[in-house]
Protein backbone atom coordinates (compact mmCIF):
# COMPACT_ATOMS: atom_id res chain seq x y z
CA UNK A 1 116.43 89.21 112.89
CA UNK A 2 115.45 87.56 115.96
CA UNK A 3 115.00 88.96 118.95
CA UNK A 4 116.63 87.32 122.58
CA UNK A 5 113.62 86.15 123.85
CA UNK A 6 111.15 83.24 122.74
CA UNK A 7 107.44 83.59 122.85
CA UNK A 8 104.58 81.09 124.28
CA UNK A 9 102.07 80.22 121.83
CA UNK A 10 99.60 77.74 121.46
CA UNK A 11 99.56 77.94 117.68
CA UNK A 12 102.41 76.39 115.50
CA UNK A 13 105.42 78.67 115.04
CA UNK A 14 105.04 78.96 111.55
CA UNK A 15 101.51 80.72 112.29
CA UNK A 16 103.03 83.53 114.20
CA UNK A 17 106.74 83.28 113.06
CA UNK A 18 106.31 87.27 111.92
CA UNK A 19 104.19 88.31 115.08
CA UNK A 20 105.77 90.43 117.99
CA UNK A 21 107.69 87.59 120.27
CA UNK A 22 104.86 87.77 122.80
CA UNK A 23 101.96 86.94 120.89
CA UNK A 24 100.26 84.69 122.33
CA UNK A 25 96.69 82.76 121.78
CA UNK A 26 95.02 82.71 125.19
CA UNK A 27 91.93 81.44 123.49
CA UNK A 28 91.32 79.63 120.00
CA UNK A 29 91.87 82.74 117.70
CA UNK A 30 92.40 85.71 120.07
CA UNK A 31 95.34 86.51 119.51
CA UNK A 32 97.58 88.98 122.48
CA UNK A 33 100.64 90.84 122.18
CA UNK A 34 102.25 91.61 125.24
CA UNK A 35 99.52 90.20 127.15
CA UNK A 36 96.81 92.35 126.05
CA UNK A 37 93.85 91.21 123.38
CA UNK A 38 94.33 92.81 120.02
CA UNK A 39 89.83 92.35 120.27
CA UNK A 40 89.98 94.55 123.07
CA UNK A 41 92.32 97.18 122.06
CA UNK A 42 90.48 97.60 119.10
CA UNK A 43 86.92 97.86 121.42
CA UNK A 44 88.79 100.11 123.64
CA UNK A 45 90.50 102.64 120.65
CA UNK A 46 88.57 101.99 117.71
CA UNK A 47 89.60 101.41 113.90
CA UNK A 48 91.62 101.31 112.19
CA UNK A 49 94.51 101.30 115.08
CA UNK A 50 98.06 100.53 115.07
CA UNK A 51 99.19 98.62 118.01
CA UNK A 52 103.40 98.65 119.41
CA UNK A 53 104.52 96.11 121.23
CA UNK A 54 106.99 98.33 123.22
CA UNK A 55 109.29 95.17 124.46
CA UNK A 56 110.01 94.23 120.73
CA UNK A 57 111.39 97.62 119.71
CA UNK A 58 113.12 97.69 123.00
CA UNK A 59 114.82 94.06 122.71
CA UNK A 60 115.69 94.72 118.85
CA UNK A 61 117.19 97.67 119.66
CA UNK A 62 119.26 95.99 122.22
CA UNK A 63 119.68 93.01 119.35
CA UNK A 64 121.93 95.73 117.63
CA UNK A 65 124.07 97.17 120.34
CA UNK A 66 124.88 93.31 120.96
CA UNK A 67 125.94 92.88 117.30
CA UNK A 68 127.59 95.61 116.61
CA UNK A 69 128.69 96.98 120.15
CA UNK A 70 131.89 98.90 118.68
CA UNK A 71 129.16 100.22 115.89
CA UNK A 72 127.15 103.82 116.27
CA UNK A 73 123.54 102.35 115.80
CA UNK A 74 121.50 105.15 114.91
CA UNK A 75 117.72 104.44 114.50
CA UNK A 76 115.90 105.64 111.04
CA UNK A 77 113.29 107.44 112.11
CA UNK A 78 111.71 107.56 109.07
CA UNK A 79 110.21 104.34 109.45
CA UNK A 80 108.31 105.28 112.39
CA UNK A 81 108.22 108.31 114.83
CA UNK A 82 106.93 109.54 118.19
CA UNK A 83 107.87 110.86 121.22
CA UNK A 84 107.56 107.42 122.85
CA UNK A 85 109.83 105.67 120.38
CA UNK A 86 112.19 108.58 120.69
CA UNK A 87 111.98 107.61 124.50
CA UNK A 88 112.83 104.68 123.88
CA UNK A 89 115.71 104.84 121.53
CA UNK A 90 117.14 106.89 123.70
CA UNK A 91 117.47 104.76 126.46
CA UNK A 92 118.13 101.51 124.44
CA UNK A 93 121.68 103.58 123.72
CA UNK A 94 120.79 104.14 119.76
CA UNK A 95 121.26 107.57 118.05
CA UNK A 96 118.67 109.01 115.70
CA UNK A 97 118.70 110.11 111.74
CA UNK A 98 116.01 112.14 111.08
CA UNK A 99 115.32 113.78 107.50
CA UNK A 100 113.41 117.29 108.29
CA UNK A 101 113.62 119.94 110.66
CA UNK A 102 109.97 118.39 111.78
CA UNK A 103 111.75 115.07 112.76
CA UNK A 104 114.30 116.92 114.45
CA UNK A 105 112.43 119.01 116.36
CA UNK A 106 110.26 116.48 117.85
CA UNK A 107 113.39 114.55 119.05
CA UNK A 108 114.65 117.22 120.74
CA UNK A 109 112.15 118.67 122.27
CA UNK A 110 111.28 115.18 124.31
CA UNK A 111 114.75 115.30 125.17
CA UNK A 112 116.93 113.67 122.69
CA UNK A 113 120.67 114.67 122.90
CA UNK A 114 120.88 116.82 119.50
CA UNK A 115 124.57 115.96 119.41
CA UNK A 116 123.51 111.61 119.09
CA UNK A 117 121.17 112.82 115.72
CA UNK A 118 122.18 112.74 112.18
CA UNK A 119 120.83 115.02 109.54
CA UNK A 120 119.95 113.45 106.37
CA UNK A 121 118.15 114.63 103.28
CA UNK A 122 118.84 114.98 99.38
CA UNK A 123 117.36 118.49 99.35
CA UNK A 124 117.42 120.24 102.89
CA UNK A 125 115.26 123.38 103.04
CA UNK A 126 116.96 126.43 104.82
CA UNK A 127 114.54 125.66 107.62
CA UNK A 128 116.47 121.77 107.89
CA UNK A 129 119.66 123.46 108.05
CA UNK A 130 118.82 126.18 110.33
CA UNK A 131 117.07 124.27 112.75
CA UNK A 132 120.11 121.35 112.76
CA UNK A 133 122.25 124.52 113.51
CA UNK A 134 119.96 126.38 116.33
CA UNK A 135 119.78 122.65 117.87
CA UNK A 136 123.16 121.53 117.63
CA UNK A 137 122.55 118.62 115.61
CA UNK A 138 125.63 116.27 115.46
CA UNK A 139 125.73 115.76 111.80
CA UNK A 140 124.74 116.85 108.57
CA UNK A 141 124.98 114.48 105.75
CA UNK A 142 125.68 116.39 102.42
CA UNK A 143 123.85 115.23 99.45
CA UNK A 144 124.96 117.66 96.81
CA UNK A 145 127.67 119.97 96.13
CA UNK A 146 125.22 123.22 96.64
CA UNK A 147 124.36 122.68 100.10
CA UNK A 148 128.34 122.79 101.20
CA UNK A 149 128.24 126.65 100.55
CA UNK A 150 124.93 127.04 101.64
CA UNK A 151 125.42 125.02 104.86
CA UNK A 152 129.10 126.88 105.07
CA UNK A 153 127.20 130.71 104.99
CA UNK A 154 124.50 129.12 107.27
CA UNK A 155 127.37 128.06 110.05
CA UNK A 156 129.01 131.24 109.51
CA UNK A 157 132.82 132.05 109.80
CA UNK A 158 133.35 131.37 113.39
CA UNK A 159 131.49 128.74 113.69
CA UNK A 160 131.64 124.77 113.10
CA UNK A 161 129.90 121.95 112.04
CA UNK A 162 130.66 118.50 111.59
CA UNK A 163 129.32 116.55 108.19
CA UNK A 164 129.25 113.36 106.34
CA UNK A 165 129.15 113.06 102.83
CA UNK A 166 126.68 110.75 101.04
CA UNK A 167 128.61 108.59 98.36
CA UNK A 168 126.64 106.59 95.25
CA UNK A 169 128.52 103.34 95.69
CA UNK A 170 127.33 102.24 92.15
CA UNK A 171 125.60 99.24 93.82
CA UNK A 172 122.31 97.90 92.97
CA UNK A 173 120.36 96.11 96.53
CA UNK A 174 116.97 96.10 98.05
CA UNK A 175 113.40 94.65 97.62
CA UNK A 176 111.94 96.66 94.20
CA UNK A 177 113.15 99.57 92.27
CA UNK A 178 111.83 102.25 93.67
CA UNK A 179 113.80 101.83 96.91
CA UNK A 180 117.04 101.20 95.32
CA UNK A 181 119.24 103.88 96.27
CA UNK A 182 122.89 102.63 95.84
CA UNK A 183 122.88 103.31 92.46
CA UNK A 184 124.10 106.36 89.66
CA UNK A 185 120.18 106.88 88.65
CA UNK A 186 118.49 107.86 91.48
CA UNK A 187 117.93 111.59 93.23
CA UNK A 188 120.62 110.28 96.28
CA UNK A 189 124.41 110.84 97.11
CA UNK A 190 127.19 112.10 94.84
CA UNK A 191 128.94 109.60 92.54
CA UNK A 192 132.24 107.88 92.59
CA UNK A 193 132.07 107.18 89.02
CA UNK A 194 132.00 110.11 87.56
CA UNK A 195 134.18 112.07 90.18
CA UNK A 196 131.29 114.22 91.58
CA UNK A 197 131.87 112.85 95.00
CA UNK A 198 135.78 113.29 95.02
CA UNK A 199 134.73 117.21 94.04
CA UNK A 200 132.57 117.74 97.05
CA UNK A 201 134.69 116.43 99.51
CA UNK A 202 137.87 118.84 98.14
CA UNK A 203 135.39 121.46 98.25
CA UNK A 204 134.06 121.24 101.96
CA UNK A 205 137.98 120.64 103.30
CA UNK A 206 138.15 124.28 101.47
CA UNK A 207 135.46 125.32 104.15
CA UNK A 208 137.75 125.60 107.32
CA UNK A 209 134.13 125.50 110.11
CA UNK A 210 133.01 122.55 108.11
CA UNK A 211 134.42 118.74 109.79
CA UNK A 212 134.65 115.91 107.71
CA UNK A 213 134.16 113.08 109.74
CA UNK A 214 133.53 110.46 107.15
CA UNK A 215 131.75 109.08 104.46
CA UNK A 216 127.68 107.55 103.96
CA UNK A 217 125.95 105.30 101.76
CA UNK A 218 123.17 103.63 101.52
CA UNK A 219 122.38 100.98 99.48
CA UNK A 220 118.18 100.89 100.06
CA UNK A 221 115.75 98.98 101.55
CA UNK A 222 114.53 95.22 102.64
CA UNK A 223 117.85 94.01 101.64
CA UNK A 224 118.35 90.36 102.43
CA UNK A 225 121.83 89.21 101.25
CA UNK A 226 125.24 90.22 102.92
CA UNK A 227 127.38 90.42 99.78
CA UNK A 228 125.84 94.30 98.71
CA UNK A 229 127.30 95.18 102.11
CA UNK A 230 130.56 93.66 101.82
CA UNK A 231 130.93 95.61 98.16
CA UNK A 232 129.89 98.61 99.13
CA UNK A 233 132.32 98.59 102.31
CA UNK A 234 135.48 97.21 99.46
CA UNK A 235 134.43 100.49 97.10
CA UNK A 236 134.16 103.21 100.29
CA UNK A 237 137.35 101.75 101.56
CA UNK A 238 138.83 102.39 98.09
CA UNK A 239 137.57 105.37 98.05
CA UNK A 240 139.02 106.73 101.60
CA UNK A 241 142.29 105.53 100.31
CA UNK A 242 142.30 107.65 97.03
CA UNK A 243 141.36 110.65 99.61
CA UNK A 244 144.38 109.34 101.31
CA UNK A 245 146.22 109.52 98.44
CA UNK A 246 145.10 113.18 97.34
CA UNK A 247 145.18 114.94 100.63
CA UNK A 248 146.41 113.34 103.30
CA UNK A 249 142.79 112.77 104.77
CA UNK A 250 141.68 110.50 107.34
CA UNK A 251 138.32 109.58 107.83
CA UNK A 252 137.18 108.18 111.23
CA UNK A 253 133.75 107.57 109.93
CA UNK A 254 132.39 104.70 107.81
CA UNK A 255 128.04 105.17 107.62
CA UNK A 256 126.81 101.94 106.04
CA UNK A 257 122.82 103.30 106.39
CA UNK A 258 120.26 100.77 106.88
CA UNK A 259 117.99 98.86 104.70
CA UNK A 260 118.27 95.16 106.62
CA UNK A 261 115.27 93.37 105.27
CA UNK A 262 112.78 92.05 107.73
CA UNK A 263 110.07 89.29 106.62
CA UNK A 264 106.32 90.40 106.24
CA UNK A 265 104.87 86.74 105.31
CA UNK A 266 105.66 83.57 107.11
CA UNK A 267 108.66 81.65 105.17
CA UNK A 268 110.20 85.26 103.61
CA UNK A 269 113.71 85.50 103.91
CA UNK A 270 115.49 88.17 106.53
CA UNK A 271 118.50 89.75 106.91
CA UNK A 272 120.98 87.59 109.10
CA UNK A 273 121.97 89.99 111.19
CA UNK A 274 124.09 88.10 112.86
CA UNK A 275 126.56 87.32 109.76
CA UNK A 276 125.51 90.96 108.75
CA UNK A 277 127.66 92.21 111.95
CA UNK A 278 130.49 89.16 111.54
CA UNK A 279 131.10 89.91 108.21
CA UNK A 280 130.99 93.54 107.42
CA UNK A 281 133.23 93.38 110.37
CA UNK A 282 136.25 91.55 108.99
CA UNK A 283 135.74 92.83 105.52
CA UNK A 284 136.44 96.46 106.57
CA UNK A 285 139.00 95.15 109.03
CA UNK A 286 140.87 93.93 105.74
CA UNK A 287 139.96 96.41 103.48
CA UNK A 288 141.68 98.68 105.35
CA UNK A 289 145.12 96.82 106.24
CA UNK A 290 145.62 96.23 102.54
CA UNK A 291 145.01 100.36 101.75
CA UNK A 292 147.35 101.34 105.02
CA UNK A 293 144.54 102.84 106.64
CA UNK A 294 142.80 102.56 110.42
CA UNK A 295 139.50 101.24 110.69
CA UNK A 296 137.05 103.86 110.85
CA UNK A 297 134.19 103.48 113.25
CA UNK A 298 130.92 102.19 111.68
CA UNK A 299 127.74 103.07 111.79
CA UNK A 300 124.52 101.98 110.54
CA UNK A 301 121.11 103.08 110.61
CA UNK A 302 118.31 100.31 110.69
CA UNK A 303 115.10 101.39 111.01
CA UNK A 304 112.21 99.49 109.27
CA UNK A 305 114.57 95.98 111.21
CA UNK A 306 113.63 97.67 114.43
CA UNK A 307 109.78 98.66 114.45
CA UNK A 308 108.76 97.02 111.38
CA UNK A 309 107.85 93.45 113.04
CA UNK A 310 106.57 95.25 116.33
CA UNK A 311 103.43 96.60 114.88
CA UNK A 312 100.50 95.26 113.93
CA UNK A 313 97.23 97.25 112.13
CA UNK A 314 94.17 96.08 113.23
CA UNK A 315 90.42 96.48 111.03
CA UNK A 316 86.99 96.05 111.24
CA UNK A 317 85.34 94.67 108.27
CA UNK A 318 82.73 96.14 106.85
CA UNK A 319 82.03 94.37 103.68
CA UNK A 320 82.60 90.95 101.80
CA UNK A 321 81.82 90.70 97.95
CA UNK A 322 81.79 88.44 95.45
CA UNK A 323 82.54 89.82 92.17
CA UNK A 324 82.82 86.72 89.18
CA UNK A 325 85.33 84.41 91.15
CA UNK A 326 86.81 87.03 93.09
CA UNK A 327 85.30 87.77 97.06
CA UNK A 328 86.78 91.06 98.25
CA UNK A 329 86.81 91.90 102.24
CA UNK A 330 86.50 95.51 102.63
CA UNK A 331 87.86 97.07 105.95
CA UNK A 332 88.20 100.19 107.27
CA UNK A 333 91.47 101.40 106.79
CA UNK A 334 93.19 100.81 103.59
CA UNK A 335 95.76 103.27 101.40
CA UNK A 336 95.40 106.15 103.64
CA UNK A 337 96.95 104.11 106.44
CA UNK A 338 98.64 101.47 104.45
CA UNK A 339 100.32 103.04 100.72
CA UNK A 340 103.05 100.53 100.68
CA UNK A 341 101.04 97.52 98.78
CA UNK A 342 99.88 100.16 96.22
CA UNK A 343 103.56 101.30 95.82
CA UNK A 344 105.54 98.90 96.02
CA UNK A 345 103.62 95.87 95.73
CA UNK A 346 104.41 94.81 99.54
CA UNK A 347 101.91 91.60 100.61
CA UNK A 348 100.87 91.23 103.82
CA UNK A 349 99.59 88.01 105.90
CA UNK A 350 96.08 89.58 107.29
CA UNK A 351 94.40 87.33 110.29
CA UNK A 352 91.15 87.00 111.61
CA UNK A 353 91.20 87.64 115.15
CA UNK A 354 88.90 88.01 118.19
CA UNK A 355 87.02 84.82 117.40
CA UNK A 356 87.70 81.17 116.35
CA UNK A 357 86.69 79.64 113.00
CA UNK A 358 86.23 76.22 111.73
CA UNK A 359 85.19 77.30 108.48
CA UNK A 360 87.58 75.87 105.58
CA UNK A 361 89.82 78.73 104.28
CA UNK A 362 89.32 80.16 100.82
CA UNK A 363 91.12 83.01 98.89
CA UNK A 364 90.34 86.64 99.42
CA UNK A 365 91.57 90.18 98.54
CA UNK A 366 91.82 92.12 101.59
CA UNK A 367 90.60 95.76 100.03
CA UNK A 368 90.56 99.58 101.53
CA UNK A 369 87.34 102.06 101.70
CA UNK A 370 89.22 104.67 99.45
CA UNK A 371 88.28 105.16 95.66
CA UNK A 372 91.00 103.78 93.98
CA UNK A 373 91.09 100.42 92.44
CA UNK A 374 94.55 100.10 93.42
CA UNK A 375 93.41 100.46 97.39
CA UNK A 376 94.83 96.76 97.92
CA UNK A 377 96.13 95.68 101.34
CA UNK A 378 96.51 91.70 100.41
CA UNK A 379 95.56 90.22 97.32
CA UNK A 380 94.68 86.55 97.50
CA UNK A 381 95.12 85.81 100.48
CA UNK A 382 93.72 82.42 102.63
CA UNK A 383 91.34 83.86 105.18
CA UNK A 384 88.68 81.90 106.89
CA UNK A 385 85.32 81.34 104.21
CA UNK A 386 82.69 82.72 106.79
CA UNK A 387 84.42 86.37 107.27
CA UNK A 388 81.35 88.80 107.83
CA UNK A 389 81.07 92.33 108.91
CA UNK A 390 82.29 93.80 112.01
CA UNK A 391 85.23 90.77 111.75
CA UNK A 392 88.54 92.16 113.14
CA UNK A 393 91.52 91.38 110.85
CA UNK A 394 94.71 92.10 112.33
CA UNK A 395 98.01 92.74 109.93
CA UNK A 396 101.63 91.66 111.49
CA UNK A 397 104.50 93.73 110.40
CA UNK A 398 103.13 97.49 110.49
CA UNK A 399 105.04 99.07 112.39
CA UNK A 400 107.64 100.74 109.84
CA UNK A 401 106.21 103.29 107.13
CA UNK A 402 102.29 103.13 108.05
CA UNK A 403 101.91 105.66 110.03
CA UNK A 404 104.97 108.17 108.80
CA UNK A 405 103.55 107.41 105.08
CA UNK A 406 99.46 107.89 105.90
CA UNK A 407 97.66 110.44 104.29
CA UNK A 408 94.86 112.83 104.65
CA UNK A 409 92.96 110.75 101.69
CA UNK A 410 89.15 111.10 101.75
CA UNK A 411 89.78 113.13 104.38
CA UNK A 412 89.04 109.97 106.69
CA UNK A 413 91.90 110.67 109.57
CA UNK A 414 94.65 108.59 110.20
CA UNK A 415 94.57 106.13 113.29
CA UNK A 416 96.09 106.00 116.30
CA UNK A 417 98.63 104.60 117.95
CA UNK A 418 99.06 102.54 120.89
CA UNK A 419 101.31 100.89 123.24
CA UNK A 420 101.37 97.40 124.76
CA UNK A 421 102.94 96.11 127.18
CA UNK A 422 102.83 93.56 130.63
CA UNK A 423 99.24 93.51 130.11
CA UNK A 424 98.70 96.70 129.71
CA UNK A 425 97.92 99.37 126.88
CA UNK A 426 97.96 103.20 126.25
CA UNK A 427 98.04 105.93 124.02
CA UNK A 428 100.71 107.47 121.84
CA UNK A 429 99.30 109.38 119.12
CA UNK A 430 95.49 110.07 119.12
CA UNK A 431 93.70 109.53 116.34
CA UNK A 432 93.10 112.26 113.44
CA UNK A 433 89.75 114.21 114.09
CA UNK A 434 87.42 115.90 111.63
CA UNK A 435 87.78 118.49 114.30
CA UNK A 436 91.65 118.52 113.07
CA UNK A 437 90.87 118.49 109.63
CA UNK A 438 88.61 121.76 109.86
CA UNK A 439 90.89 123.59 111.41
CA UNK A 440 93.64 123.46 109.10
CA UNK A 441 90.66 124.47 106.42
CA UNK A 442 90.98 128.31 107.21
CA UNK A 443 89.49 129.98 104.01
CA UNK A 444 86.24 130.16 102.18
């Protein structure tokens, strides 16, 4: 996805083709995003530190009300959450799905409309439900057929709710296995296959202060082809009809989720969003003349596409190694902050910044502090041959699932965040004290 405005660099596109749109390189390998020094927010904060350029969530959120401006675009706040991005969302027009009570609170408490927030969640604790109820959240999603009577007690007799149900399409999309979702062997949704889905919905139209309003999927994440898209609208559509068919029931809701795959490394392919919009558009549009039935009103939920490439993680290093004909750079951060590489095998493009070098490049692996072999944040990666300590390295793409994924490992804190912007930069989330950690220690 590209954004609607074009950056001024003095490096070759390529170099900073997955950078924030206003990076720029005022000086021979000191690099700024919106016009502040990624060197001197990391003097000025510390690290490790995530940096948000706030203009590149703001104009990719605004990317998606453009391409879809008939669509609900509700961001996935999964990816990445705060009271300034909820800000922000907020007035960039986008709704918000949230997956915990936690989530949801925080929304609404910095003044998100409850009613623009979706529920999600495969196994909602009574606290998910009751707060979405207290709160007025504006849907639930249901993910299995025991939280319709639970959610039904919960909303009581005279009261009402309106819900989604989340459908296994029975297709296979997205970057590695383990965030697959679309799929009849995963935890998500309720099958068409086997008729489990079909049974749910008859169920909750039995539950007079529960509102269907349509039907989810989602298919999972960095996908980077149209076509799973296009099948998964031709099988929900088919599915809507059948419901049709059985009980008369329109559907004014079509949730495709998210997923759209973003590129981490210069030369990965991205989703086109553009055709993304075009083509889902005219597929459901057709889908639904040939079954007899209106066009429901889409909605998707990008997340990772909309803070992803606004981050960056920036680290001091504090060791380089040779081991046999390996050299490892050790920095600061590593798994704690960063647990996607050991996951899911994600590879990065780390940079040296806040100093030129005309040292010839040689392979490294970028490595954590933590005690795990498998602490990893870019394995072989070209990185000028006279890195040293106290070197910044600075790691485009951070801005989805860092933070919201960090851990309390060696009890070494998780960074903060901050904000740039027209030359400026602040604070959004503090970093994690060893003053924090002690006080959640309460026994002996």
């Amino acid at each position: 996805m590209t954004t609607l405005h074009e950056p001024v660099v003095t490096t070759t596109p390529a170099d900073l083709s997955v950078w924030p749109a206003s990076t720029t390189e005022p000086r021979p390998g000191d690099l700024a995003v919106g016009g502040v020094p990624l060197a001197e927010v990391a003097d000025r904060f510390g690290t490790p530190v995530y940096v948000l350029d706030e203009n590149e969530v703001r104009e990719r959120c605004r990317t998606y009300r453009h391409a879809f401006p008939d669509a609900e675009v509700l961001y996935a706040a999964k990816a990445f959450l705060c009271r300034a991005m909820v800000h922000w969302t907020e007035e960039e027009g986008l709704g918000l799905d949230v997956c915990s009570a936690g989530e949801l609170e925080l929304a609404v408490t910095t003044g998100f409309p409850p009613e623009r927030i979706v529920l999600h969640g495969n196994a909602k604790s009574p606290r998910d439900l009751e707060t979405a109820l207290r709160l007025g959240v504006g849907r639930i999603v249901i993910d299995s057929p025991s939280e319709i009577a639970r959610l039904a007690a919960a909303v009581g007799p005279d009261g009402h709710q309106k819900v989604m149900v989340r459908v296994v399409p029975g297709i296979s999309a997205g970057g590695h296995e383990k965030i697959r979702t679309g799929t009849d062997d995963q935890k998500f949704g309720l099958s068409i296959a086997d008729g489990y889905a079909q049974h749910a919905i008859a169920r909750i139209l039995d539950q007079p202060q529960l509102e269907l309003t349509g039907l989810h999927c989602h298919l999972g994440s960095q996908i980077t082809s149209v076509k799973p898209y296009l099948a998964a609208v031709r099988r929900m559509v088919g599915l809507m009809a059948r419901l049709y068919e059985q009980h008369g029931l329109v559907l004014p809701e079509l949730d495709l989720g998210g997923g759209h795959g973003i590129a981490y490394r210069p030369g990965e392919e991205a989703l086109d969003l553009t055709a993304l919009a075009r083509r889902v558009r005219a597929e459901l549009t057709d889908a639904c003349a040939a079954a007899g039935l209106p066009v429901p009103r889409l909605i998707i939920e990008p997340g990772r596409a909309v803070v992803g490439p606004a981050g960056i993680a920036v680290y001091r290093v504090l060791a380089v190694k040779k081991t046999g004909d390996h050299t490892f750079v050790a920095v600061d951060g590593g798994m704690s902050d960063n647990p996607r590489p050991a996951l899911y095998g994600v590879r990065y493009a780390p940079r040296l910044i806040g100093r030129s070098s005309a040292a010839p490049t040689a392979p490294v692996t970028v490595v954590g502090r933590h005690c795990e072999a498998g602490d990893v944040l870019a394995a072989d990666v070209e990185l000028p041959s006279d890195l040293r300590p106290g070197d910044l390295l600075a790691v485009p793409v951070a801005g989805a699932y860092h933070l919201s994924m960090a851990s309390g490992y060696n009890l070494v804190g998780r960074p903060p965040v901050t904000a740039v912007r027209d030359g400026h930069a602040r604070l959004l989330v503090r970093r994690e004290s060893l003053d924090d950690i002690r006080r959640r220690d309460v026994g002996l």
